[in-house]
N, C-alpha and C. Protein backbone atom coordinates (compact mmCIF):
# COMPACT_ATOMS: atom_id res chain seq x y z
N UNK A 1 -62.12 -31.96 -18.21
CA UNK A 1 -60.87 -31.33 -18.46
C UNK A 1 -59.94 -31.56 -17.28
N UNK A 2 -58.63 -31.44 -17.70
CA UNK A 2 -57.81 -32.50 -16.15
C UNK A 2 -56.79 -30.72 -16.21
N UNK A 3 -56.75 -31.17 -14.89
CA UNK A 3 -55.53 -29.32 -14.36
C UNK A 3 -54.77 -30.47 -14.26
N UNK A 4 -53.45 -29.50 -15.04
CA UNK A 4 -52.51 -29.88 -15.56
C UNK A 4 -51.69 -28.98 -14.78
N UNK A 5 -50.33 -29.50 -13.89
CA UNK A 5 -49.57 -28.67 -13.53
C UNK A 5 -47.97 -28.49 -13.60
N UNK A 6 -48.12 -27.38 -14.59
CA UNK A 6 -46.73 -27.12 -15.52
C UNK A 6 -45.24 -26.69 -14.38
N UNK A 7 -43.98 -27.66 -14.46
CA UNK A 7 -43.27 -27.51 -13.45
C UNK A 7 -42.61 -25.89 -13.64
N UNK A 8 -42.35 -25.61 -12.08
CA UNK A 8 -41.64 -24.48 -11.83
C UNK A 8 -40.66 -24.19 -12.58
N UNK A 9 -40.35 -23.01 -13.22
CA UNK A 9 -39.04 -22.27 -13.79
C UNK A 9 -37.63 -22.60 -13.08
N UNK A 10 -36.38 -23.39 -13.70
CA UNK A 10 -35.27 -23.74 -13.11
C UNK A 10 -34.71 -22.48 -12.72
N UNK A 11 -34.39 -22.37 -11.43
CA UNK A 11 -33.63 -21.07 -11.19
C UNK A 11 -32.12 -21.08 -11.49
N UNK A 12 -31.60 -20.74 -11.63
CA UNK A 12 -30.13 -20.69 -11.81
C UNK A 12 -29.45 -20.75 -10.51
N UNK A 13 -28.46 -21.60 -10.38
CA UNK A 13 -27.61 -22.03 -9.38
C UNK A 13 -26.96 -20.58 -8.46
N UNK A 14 -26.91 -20.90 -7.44
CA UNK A 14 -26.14 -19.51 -6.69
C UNK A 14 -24.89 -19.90 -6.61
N UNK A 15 -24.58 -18.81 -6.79
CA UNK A 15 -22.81 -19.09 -6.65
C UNK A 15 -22.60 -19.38 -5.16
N UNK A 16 -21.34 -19.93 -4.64
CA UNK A 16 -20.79 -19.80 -3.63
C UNK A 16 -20.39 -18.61 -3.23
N UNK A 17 -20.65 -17.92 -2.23
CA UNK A 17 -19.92 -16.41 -1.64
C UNK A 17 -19.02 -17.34 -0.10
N UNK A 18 -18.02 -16.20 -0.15
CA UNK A 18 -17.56 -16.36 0.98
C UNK A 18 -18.39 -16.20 2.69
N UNK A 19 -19.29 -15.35 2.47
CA UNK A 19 -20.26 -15.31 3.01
C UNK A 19 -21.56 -16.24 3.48
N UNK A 20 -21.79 -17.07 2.38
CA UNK A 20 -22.69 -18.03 2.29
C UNK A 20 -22.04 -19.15 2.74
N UNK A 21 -21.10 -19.31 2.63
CA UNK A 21 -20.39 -20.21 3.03
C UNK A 21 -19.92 -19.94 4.73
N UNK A 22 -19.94 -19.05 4.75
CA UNK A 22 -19.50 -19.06 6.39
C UNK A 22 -20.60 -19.21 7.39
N UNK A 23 -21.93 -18.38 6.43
CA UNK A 23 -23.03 -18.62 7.14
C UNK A 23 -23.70 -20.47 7.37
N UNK A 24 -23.19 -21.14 6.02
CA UNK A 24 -23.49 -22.60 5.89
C UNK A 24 -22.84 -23.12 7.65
N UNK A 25 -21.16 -22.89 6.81
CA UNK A 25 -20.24 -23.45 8.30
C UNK A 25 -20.82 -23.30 9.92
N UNK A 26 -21.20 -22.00 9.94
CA UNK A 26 -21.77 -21.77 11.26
C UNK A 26 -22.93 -22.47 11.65
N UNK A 27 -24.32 -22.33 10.62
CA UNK A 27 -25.37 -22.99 11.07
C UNK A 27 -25.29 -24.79 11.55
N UNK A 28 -24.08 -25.03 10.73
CA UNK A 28 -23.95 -26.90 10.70
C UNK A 28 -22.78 -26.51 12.25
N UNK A 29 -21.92 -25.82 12.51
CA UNK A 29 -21.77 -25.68 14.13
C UNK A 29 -23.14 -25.65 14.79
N UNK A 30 -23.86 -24.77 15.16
CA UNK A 30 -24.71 -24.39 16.23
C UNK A 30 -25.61 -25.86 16.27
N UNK A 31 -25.71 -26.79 15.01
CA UNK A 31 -27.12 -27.72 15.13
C UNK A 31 -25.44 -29.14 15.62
N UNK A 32 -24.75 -28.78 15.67
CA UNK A 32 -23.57 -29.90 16.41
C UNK A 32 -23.39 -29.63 17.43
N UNK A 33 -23.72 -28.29 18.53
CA UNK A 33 -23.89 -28.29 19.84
C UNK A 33 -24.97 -28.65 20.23
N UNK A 34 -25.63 -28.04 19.44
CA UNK A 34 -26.80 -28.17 20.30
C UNK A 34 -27.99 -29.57 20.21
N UNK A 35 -27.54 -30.44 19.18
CA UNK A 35 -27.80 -31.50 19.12
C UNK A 35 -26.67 -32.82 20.24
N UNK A 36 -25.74 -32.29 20.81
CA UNK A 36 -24.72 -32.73 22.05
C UNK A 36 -23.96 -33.50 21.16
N UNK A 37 -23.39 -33.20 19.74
CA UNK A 37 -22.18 -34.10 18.86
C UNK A 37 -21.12 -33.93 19.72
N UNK A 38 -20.25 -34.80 19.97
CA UNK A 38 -18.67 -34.84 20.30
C UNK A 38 -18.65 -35.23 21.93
N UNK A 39 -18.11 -35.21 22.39
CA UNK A 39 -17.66 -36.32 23.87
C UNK A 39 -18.68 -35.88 24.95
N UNK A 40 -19.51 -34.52 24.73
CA UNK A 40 -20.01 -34.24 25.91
C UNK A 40 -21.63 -35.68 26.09
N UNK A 41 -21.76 -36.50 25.26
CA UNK A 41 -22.61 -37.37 25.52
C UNK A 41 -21.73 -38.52 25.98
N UNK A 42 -20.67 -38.53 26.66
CA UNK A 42 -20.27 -39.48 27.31
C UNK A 42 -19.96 -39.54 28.68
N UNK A 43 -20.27 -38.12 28.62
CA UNK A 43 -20.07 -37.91 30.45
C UNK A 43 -20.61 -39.31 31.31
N UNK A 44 -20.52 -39.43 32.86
CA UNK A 44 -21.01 -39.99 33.47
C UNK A 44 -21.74 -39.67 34.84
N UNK A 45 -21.97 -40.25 35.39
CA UNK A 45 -22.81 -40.22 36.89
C UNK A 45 -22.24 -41.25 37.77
N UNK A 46 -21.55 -41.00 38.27
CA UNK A 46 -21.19 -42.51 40.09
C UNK A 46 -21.28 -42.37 40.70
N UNK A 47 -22.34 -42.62 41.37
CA UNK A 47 -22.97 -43.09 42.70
C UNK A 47 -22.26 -43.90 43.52
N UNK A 48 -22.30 -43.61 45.44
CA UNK A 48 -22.18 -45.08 45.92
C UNK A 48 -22.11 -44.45 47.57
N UNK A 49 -22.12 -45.47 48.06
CA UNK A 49 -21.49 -45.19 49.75
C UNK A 49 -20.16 -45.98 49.83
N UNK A 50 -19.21 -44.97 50.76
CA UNK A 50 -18.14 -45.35 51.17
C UNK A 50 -18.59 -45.67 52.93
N UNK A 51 -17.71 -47.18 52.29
CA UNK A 51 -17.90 -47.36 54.73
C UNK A 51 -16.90 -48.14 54.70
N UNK A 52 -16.51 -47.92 56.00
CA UNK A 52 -15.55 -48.87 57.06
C UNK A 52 -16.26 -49.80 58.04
N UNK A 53 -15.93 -50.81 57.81
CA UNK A 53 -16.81 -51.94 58.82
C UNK A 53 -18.21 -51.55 58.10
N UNK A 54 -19.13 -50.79 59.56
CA UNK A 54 -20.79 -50.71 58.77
C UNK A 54 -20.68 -49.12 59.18
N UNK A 55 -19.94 -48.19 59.35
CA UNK A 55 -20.16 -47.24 59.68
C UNK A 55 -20.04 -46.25 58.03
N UNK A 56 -20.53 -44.75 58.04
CA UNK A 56 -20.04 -44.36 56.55
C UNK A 56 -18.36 -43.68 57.13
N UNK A 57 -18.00 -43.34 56.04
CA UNK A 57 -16.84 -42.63 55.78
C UNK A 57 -16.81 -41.64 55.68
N UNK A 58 -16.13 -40.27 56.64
CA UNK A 58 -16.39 -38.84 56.23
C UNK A 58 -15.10 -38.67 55.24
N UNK A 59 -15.04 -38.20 54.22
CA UNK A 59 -13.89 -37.67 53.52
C UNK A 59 -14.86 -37.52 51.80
N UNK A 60 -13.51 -37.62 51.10
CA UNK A 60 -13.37 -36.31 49.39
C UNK A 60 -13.21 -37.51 48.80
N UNK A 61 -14.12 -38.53 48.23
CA UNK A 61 -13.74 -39.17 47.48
C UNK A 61 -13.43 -38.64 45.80
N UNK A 62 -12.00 -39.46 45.87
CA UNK A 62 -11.38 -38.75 44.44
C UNK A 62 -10.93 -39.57 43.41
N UNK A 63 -11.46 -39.67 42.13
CA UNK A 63 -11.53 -40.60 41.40
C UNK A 63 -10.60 -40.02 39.86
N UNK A 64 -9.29 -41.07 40.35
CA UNK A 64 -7.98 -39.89 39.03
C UNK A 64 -7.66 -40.87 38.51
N UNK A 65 -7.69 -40.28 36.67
CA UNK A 65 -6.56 -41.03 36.22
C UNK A 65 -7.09 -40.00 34.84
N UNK A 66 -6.53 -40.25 33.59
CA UNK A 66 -6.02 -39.13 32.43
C UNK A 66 -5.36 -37.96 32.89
N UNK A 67 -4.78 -37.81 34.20
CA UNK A 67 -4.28 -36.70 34.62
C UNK A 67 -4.58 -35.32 34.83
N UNK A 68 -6.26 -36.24 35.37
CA UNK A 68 -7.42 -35.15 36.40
C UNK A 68 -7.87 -35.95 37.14
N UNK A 69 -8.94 -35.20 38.26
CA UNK A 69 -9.28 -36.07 38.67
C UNK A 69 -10.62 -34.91 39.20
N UNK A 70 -11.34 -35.81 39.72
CA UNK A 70 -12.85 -35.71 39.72
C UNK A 70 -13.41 -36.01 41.33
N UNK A 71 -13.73 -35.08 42.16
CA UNK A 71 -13.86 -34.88 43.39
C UNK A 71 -15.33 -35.11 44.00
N UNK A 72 -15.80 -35.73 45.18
CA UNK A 72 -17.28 -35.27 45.60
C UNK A 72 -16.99 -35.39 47.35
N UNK A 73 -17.44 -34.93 48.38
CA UNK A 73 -17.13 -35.25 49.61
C UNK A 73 -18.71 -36.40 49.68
N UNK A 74 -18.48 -36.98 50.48
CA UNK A 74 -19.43 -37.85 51.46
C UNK A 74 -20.15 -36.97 52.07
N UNK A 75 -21.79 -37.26 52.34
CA UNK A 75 -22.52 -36.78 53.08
C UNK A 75 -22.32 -37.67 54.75
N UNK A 76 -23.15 -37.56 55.32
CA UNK A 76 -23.45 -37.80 56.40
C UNK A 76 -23.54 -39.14 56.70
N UNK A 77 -23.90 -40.16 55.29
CA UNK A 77 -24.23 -41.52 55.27
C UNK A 77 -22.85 -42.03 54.52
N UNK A 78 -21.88 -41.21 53.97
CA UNK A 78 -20.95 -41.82 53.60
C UNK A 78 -21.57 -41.59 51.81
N UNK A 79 -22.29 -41.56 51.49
CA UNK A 79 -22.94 -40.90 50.34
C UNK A 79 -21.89 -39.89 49.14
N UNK A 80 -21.93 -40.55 47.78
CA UNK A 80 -21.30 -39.66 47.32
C UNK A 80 -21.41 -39.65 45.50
N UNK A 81 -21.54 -38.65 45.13
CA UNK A 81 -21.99 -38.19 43.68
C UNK A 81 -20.61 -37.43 43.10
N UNK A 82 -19.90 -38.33 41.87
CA UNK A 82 -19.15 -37.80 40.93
C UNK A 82 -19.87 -37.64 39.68
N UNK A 83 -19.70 -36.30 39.27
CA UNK A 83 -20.47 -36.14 38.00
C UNK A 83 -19.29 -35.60 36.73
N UNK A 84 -19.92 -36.32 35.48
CA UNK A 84 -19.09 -35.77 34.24
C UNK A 84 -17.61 -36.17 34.33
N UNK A 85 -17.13 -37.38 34.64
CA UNK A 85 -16.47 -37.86 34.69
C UNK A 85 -16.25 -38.79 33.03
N UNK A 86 -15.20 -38.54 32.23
CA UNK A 86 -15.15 -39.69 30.95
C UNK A 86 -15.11 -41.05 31.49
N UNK A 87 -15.69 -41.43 30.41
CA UNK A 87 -15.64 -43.00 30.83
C UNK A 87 -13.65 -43.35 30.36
N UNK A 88 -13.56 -44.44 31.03
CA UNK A 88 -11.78 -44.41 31.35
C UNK A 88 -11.88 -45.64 32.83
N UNK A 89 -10.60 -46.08 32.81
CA UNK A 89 -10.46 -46.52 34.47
C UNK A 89 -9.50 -45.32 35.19
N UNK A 90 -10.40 -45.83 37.11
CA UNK A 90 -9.77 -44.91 37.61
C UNK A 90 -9.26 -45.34 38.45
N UNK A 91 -8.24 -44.38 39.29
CA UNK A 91 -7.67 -44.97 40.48
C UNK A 91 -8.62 -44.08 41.76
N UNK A 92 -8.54 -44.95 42.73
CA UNK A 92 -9.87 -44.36 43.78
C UNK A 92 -8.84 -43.94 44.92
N UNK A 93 -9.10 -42.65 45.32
CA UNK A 93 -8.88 -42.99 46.90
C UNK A 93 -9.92 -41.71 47.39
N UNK A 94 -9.82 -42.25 49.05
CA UNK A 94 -10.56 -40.93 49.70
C UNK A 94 -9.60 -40.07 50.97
N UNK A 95 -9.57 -38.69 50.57
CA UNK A 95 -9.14 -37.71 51.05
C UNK A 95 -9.74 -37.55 52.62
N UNK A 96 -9.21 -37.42 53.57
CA UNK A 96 -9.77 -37.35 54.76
C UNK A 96 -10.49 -36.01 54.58
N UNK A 97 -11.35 -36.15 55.72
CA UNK A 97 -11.92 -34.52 55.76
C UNK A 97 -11.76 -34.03 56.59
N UNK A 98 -11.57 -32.62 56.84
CA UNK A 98 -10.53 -31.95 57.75
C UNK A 98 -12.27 -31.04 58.95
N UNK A 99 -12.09 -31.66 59.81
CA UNK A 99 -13.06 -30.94 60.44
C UNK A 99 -14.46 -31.76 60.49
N UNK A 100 -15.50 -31.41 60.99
CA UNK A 100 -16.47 -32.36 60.82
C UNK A 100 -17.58 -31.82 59.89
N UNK A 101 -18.47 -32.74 59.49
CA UNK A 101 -18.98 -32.51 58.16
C UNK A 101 -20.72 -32.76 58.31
N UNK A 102 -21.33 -31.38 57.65
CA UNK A 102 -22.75 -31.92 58.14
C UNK A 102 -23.64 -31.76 59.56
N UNK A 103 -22.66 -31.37 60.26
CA UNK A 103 -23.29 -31.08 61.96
C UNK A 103 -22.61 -30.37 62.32
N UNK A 104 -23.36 -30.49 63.80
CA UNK A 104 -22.05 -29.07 64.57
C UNK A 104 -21.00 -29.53 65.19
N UNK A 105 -19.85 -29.00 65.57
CA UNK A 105 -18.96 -29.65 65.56
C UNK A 105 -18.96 -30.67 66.82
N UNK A 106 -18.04 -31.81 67.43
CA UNK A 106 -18.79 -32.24 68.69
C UNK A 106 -17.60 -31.12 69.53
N UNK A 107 -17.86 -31.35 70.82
CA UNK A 107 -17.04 -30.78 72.07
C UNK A 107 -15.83 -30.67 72.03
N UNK A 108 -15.07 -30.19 72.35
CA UNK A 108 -13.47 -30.35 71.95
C UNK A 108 -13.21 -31.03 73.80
N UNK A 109 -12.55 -32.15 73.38
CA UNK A 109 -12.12 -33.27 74.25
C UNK A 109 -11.09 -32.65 75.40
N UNK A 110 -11.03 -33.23 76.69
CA UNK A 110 -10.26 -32.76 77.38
C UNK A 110 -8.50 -33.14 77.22
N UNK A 111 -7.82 -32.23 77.60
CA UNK A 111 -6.40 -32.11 76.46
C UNK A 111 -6.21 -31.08 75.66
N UNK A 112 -7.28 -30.66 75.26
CA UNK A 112 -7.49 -29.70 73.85
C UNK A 112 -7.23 -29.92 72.65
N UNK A 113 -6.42 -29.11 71.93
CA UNK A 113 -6.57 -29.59 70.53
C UNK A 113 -5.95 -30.79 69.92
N UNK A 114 -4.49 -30.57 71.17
CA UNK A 114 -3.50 -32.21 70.79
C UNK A 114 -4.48 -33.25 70.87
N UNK A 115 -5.24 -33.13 71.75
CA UNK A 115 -6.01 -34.46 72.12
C UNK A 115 -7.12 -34.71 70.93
N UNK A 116 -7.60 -33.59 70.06
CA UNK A 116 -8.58 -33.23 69.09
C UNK A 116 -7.90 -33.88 67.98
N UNK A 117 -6.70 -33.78 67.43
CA UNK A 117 -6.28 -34.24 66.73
C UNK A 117 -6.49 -36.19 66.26
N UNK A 118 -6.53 -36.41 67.19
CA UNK A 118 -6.08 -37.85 67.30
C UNK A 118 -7.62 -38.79 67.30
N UNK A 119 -8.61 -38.18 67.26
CA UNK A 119 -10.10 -38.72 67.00
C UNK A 119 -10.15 -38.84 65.54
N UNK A 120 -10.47 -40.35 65.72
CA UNK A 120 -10.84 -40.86 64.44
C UNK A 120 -12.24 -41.02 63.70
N UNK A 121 -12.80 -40.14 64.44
CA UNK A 121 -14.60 -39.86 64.05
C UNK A 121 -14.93 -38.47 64.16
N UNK A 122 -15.59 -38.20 62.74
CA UNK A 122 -16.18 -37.06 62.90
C UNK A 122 -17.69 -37.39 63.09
N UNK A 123 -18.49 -35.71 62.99
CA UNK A 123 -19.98 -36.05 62.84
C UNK A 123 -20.71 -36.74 61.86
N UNK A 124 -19.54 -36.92 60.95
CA UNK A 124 -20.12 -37.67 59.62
C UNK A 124 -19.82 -38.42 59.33
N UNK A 125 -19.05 -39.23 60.24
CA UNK A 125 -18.61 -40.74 59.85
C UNK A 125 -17.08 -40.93 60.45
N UNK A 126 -16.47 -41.76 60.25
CA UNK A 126 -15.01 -42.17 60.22
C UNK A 126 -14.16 -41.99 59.41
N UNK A 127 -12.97 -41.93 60.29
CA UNK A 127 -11.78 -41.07 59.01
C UNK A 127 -11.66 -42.56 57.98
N UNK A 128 -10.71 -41.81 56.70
CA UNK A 128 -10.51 -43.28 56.27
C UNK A 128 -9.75 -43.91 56.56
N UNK A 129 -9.07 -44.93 56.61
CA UNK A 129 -7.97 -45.58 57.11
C UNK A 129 -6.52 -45.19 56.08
N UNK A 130 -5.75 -44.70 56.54
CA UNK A 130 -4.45 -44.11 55.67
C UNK A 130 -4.08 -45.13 54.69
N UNK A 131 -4.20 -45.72 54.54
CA UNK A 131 -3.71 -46.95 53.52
C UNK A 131 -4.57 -46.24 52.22
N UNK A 132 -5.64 -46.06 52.04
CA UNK A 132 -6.98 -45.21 51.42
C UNK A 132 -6.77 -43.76 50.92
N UNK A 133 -5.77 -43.40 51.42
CA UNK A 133 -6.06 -42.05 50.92
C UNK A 133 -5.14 -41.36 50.39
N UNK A 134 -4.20 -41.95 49.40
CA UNK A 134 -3.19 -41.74 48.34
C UNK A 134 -3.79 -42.66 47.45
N UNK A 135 -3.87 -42.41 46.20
CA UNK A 135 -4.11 -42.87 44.46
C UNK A 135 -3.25 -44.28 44.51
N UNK A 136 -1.76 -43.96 44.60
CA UNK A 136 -0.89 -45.35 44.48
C UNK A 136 -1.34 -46.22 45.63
N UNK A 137 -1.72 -46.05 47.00
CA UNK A 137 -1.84 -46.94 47.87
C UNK A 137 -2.88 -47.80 48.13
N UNK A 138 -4.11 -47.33 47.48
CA UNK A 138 -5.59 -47.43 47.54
C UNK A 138 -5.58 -48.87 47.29
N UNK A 139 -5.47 -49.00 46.09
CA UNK A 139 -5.72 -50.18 45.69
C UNK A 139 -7.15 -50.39 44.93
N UNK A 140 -7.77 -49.38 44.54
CA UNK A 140 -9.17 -49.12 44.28
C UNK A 140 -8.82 -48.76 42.73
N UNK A 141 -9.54 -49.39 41.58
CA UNK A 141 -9.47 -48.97 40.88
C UNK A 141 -10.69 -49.25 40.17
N UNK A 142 -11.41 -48.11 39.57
CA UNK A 142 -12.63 -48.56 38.73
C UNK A 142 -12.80 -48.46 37.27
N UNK A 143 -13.92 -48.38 36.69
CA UNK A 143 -14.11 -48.91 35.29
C UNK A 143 -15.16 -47.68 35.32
N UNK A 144 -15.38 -46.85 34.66
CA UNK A 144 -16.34 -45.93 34.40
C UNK A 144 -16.97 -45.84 33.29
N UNK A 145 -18.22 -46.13 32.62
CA UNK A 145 -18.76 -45.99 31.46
C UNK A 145 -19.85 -44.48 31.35
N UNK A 146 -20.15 -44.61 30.67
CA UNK A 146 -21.53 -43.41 30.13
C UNK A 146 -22.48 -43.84 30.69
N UNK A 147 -23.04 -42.74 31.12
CA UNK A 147 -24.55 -43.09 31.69
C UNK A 147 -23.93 -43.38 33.78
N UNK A 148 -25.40 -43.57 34.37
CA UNK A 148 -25.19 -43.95 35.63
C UNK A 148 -24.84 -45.05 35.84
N UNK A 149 -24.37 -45.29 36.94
CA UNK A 149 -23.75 -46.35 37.74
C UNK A 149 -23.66 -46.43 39.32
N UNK A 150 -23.62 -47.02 39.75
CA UNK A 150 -23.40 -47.32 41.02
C UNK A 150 -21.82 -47.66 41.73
N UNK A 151 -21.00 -47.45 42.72
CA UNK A 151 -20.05 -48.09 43.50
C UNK A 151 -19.68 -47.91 44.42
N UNK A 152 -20.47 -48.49 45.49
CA UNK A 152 -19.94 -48.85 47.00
C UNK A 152 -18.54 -49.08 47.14
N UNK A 153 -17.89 -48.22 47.82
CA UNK A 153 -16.62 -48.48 48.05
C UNK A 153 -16.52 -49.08 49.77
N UNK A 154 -16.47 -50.51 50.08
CA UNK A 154 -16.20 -50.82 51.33
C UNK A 154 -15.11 -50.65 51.93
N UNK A 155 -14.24 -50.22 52.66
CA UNK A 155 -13.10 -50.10 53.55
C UNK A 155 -13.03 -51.41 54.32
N UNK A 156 -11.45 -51.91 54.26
CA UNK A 156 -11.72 -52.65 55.61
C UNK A 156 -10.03 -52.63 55.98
């Protein structure tokens, strides 16, 4: 004898509620965040060292253009991490850094502060050269995609 299996009873269709429907709308939001739909999977990562000659660069490297811009200072090696940046081209420059960066400060020079002023090295590297550190003057412009990357910015 063969089991035979008789299909399920058709249920009758549910209506649409305004309710059901909002609850639909919402659940298809929450699985579009949280699955990362829409621009936030295009962010980026740029990496790189900034130097002058072979030394690093102390300053804010700042990477603008859509009419923001996207900041990281230099470490100690000239070292520097922009994150979540759209992919886009940018215009580069680096912001001096005001003070020294990473250490203690060095001695304040004889003269005092006039004389403090006018040192072109901090503990963390070298200023940048002024040509460098306005957007229009730079002359730096990059290409930014999704995902990591790398860019040494050399000074000379």
């Amino acid at each position: 004898m063969r089991n035979s299996v008789s299909p399920a009873p058709s249920r009758p269709a549910r209506p649409v509620t305004l309710s059901r429907l909002f609850g639909l709308t919402l659940g298809a939001a929450v699985v579009a965040v949280l699955a990362g739909c829409g621009k936030g999977g295009d962010k980026s990562e740029v990496t790189g060292k900034v130097t002058f000659g072979d030394k690093p660069v102390a300053g804010i490297v700042v990477f603008s253009g859509g009419g923001k811009e996207y900041q990281s200072p230099t470490d100690a090696d000239g070292k520097y991490t922009i994150i979540d940046a759209p992919p886009g081209q940018y215009k580069v420059y680096i912001k001096a850094q005001e003070g020294p960066v990473g250490a203690a400060a060095p001695a304040m020079p004889k003269g005092g502060p006039e004389m403090a002023k006018d040192l072109t090295t901090t503990s963390a590297g070298v200023k940048p050269p002024p040509k460098y550190t306005t957007a229009d003057n730079s002359g730096l412009v990059y290409d930014v995609k999704a995902g990591k990357q790398t860019y040494d910015i050399p000074l000379k």
